[in-house]
N, C-alpha and C. Protein backbone atom coordinates (compact mmCIF):
# COMPACT_ATOMS: atom_id res chain seq x y z
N UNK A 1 4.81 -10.72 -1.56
CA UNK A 1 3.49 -10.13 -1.33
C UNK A 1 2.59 -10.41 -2.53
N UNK A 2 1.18 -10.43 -2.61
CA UNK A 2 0.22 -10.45 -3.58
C UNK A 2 0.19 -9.89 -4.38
N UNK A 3 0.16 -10.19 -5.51
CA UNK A 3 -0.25 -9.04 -6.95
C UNK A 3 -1.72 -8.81 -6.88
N UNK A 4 -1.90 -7.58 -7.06
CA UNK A 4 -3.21 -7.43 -7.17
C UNK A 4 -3.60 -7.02 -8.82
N UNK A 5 -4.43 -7.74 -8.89
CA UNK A 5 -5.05 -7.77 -10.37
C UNK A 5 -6.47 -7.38 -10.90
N UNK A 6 -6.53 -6.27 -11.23
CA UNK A 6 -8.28 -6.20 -11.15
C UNK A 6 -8.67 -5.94 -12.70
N UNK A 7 -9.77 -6.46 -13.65
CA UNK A 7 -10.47 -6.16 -14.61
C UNK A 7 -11.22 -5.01 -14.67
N UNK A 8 -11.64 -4.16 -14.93
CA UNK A 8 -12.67 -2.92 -15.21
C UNK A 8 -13.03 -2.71 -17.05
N UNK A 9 -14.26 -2.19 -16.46
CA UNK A 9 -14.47 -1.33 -18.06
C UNK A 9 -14.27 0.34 -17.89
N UNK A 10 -13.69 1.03 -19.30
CA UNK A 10 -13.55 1.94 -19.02
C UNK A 10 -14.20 2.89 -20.39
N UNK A 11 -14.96 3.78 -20.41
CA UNK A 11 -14.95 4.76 -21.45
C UNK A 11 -14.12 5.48 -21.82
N UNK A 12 -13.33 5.56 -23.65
CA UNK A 12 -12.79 6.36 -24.14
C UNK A 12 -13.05 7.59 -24.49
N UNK A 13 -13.03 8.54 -24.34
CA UNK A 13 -13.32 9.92 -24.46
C UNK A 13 -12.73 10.42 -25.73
N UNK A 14 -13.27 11.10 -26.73
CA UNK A 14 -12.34 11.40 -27.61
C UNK A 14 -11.21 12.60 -27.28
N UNK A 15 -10.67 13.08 -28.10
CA UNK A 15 -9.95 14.43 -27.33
C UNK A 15 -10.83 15.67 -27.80
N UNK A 16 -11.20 15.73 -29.03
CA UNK A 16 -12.42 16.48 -29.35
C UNK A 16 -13.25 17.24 -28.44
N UNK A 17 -13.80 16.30 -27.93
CA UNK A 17 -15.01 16.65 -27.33
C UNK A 17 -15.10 15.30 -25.70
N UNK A 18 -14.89 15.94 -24.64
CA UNK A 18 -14.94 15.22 -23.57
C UNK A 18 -16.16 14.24 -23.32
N UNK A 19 -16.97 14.68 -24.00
CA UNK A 19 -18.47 13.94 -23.52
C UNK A 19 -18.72 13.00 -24.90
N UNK A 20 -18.00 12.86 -25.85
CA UNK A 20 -18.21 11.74 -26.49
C UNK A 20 -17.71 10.38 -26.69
N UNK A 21 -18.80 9.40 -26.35
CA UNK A 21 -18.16 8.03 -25.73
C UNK A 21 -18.21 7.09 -26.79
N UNK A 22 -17.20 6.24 -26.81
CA UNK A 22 -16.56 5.65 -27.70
C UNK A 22 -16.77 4.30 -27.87
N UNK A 23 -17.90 4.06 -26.24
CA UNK A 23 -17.62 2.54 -26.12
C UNK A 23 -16.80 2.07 -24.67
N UNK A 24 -17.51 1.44 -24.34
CA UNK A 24 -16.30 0.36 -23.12
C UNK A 24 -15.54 -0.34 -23.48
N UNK A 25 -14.20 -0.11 -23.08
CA UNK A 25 -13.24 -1.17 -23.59
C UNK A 25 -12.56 -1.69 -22.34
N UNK A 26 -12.09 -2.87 -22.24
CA UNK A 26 -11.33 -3.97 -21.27
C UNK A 26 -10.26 -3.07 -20.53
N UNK A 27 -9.84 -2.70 -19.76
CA UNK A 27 -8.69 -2.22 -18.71
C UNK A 27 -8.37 -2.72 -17.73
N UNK A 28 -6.61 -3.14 -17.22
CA UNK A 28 -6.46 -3.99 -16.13
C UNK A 28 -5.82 -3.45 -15.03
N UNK A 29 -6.12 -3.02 -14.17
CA UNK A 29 -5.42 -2.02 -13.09
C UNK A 29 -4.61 -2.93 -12.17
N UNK A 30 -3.30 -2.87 -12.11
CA UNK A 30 -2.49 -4.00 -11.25
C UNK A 30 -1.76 -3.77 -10.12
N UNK A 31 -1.21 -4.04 -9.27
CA UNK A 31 -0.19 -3.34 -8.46
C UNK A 31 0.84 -4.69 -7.68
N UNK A 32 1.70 -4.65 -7.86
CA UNK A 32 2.63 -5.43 -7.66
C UNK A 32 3.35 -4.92 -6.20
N UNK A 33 3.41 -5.15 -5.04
CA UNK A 33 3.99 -4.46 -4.10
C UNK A 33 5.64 -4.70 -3.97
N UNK A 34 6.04 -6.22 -4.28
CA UNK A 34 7.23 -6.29 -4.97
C UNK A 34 8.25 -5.72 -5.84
N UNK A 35 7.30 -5.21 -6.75
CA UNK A 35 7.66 -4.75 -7.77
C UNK A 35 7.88 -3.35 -7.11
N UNK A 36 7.17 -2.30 -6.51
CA UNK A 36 7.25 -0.86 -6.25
C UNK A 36 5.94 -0.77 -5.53
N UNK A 37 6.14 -1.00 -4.59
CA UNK A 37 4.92 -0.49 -3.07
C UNK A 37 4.15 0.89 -3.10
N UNK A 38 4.98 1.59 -3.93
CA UNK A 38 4.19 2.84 -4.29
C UNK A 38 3.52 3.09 -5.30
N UNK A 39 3.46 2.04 -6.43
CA UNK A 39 2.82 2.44 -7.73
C UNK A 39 2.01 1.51 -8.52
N UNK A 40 0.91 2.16 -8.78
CA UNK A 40 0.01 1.47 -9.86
C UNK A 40 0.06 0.96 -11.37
N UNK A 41 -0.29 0.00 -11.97
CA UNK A 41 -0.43 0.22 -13.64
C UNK A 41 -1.73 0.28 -13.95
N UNK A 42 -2.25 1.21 -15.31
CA UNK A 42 -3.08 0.58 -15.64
C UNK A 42 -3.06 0.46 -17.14
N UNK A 43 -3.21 -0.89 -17.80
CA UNK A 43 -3.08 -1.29 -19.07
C UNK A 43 -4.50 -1.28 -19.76
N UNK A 44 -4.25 -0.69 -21.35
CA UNK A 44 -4.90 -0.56 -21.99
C UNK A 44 -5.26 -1.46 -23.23
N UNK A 45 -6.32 -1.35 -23.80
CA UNK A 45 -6.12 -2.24 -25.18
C UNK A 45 -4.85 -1.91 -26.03
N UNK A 46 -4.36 -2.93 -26.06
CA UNK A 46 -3.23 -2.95 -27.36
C UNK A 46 -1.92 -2.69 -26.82
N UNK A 47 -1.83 -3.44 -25.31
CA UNK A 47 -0.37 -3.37 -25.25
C UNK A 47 -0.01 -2.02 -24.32
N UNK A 48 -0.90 -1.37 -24.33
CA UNK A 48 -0.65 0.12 -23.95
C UNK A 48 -0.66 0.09 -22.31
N UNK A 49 0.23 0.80 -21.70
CA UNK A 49 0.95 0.46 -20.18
C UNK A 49 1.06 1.48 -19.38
N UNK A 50 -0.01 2.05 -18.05
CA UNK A 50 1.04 3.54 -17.27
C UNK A 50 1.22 3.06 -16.26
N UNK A 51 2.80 3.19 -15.33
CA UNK A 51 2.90 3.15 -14.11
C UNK A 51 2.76 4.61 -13.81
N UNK A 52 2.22 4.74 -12.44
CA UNK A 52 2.34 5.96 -11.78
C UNK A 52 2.12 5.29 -10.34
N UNK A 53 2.27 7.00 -9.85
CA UNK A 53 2.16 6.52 -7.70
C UNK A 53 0.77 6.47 -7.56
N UNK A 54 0.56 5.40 -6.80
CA UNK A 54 -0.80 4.99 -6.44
C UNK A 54 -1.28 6.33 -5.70
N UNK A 55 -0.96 7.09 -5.00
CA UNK A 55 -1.48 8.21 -4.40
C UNK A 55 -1.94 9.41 -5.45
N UNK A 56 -1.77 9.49 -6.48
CA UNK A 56 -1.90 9.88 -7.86
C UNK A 56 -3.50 9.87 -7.47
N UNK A 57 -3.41 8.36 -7.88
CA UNK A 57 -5.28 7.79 -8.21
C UNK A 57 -6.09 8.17 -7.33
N UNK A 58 -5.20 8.25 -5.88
CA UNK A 58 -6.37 7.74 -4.47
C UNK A 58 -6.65 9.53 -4.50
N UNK A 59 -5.60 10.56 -4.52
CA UNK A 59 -6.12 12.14 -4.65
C UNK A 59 -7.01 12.39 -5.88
N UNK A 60 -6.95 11.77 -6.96
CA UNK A 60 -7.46 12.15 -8.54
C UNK A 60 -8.49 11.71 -8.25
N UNK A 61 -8.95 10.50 -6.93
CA UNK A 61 -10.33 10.57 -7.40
C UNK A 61 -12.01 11.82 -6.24
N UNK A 62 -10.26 12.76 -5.70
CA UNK A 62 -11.40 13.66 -4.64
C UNK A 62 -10.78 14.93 -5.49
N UNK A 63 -9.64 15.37 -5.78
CA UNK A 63 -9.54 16.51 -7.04
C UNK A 63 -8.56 16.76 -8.19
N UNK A 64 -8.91 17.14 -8.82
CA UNK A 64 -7.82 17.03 -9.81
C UNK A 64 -6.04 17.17 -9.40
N UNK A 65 -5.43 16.36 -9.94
CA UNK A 65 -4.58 16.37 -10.04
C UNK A 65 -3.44 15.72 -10.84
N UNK A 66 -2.33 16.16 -11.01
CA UNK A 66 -1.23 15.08 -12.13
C UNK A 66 -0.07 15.50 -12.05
N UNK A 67 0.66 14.47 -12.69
CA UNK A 67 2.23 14.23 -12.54
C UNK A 67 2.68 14.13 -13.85
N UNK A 68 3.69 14.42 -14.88
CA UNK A 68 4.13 13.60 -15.90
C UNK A 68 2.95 13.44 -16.79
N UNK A 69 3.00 11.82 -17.31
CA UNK A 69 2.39 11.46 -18.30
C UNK A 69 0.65 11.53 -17.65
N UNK A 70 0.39 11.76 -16.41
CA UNK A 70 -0.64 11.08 -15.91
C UNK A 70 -1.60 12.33 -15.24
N UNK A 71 -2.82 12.56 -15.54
CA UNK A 71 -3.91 12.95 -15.28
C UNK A 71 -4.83 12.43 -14.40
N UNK A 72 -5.47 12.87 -13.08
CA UNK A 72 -7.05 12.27 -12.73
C UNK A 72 -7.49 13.18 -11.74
N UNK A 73 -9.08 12.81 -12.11
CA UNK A 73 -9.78 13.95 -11.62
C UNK A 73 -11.46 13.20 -11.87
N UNK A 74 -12.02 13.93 -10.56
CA UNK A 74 -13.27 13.16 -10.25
C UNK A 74 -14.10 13.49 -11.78
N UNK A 75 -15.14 13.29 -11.86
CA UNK A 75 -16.66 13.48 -12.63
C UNK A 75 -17.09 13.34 -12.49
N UNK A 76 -18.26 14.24 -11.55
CA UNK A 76 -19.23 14.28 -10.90
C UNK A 76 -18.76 13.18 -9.57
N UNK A 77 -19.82 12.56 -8.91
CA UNK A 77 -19.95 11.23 -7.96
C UNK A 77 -19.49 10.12 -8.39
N UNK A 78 -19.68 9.55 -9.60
CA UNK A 78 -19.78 8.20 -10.13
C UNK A 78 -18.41 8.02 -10.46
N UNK A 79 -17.96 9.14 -11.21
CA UNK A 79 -16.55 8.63 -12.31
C UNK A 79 -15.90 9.18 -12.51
N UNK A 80 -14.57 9.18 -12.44
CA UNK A 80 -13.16 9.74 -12.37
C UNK A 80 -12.87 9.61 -14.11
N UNK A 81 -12.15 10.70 -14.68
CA UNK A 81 -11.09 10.74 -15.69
C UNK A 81 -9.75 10.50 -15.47
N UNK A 82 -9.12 9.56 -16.03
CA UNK A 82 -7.70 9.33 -16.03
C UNK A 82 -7.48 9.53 -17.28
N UNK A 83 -6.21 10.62 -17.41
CA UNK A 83 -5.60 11.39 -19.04
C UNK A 83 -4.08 10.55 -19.14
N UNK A 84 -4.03 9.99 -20.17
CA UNK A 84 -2.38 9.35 -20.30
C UNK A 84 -1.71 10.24 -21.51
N UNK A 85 -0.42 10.54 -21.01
CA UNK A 85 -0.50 11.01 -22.45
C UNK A 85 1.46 10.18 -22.89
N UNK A 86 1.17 10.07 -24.61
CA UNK A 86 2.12 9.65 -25.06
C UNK A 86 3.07 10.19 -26.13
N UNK A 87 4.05 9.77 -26.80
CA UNK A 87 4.44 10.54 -27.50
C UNK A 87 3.57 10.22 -28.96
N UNK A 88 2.31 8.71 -28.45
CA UNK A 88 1.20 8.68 -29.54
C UNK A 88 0.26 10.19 -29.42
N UNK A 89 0.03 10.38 -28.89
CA UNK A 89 -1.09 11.73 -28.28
C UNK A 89 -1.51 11.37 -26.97
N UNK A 90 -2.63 11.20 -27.01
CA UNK A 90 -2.79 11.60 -25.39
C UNK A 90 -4.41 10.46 -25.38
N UNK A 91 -4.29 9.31 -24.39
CA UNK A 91 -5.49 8.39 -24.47
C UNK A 91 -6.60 8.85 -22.83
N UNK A 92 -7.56 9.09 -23.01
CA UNK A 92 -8.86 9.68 -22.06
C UNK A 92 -9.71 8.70 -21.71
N UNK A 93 -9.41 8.18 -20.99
CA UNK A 93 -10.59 7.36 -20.30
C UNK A 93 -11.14 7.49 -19.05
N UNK A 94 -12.36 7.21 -18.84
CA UNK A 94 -13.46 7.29 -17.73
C UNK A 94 -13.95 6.27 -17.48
N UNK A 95 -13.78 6.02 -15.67
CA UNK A 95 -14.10 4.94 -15.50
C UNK A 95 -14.74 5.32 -14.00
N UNK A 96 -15.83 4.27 -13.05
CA UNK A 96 -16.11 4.07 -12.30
C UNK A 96 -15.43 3.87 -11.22
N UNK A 97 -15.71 4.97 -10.40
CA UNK A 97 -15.19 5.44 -8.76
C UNK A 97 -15.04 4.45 -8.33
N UNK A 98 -15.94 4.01 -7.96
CA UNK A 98 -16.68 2.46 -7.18
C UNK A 98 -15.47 1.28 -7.66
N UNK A 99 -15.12 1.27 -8.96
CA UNK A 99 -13.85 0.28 -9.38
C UNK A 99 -12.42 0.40 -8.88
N UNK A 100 -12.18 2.31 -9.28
CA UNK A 100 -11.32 2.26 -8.58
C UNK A 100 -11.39 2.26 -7.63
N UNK A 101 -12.03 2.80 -6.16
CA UNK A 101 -11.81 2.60 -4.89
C UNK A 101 -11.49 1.40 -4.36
N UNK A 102 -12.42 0.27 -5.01
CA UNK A 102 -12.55 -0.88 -4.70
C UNK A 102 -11.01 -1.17 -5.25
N UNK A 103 -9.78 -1.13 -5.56
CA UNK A 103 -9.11 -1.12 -6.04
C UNK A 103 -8.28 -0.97 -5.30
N UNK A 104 -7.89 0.59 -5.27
CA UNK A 104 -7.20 0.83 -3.83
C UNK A 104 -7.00 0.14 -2.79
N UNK A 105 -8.31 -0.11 -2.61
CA UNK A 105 -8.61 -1.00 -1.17
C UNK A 105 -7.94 -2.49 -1.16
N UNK A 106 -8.01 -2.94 -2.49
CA UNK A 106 -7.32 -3.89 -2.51
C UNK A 106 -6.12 -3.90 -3.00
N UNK A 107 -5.33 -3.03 -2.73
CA UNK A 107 -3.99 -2.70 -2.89
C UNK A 107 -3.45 -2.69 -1.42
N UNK A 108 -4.09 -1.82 -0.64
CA UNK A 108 -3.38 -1.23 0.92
C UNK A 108 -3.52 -2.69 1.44
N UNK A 109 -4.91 -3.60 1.37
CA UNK A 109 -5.03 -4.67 2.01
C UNK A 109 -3.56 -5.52 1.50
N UNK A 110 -3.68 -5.85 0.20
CA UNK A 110 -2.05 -6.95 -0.07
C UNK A 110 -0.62 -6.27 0.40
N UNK A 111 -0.37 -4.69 0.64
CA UNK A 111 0.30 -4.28 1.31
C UNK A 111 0.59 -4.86 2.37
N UNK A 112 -0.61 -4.59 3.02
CA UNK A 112 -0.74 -5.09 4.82
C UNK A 112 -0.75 -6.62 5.19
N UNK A 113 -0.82 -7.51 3.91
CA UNK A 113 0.07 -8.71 3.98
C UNK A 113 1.18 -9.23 4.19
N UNK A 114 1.51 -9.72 5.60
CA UNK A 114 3.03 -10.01 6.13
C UNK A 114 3.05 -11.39 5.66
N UNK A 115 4.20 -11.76 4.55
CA UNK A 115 4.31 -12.82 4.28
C UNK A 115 5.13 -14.12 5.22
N UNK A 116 4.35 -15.50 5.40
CA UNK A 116 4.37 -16.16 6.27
C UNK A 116 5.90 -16.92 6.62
N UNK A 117 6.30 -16.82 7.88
CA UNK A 117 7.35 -16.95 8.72
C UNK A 117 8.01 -15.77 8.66
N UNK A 118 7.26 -14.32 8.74
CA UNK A 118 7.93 -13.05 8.97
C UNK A 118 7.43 -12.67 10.28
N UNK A 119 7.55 -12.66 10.91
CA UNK A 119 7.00 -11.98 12.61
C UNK A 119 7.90 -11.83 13.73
């Protein structure tokens, strides 16, 4: 099946203070259906890595919710918070609905890819 591979920008949040932005930095949201049909990554600058269940993201982005290492929850219309946390501390970023949905969507679609001479 397809890897799905998507680029985004995302705002760092400090832990301080939620509303102070740090800057956009590069994030790669992936999903391998091979790999685990149920779960997302999303990688950060510097190596930094979360799997979780894609159903995580697709509820986190209508209400809060979390598992483990992993946090998400809408803001406002536009933009969802995703909270990672490590045994570094804990990394906050905010990113655009619209990215992830678009995301999703292209996850269920490479799902729903029957690879050829399977029928």
């Amino acid at each position: 099946m397809p890897v799905v591979e998507q680029y985004a920008r995302a705002h760092i949040l400090t832990d301080d203070d939620m509303q102070d932005d740090l800057g956009a930095v590069p994030v790669v949201l992936r999903y391998d259906a091979d790999a685990d049909p149920r779960s997302v990554r999303v990688g950060l600058p510097g190596g930094r890595e979360w799997t979780f269940p894609r159903a995580l993201l697709e509820q986190g982005l209508r209400v809060p919710t979390g598992t483990g290492e992993v946090r998400v929850w809408p803001c406002g219309r536009v933009q969802a918070v995703v909270e990672f946390h490590s045994s570094q501390g804990v990394s906050v970023v905010q990113l655009e609905m619209k990215t992830l949905i678009r995301f999703l969507r292209r996850t269920y679609m490479a799902a729903a890819v029957e690879p050829v001479g399977h029928r």
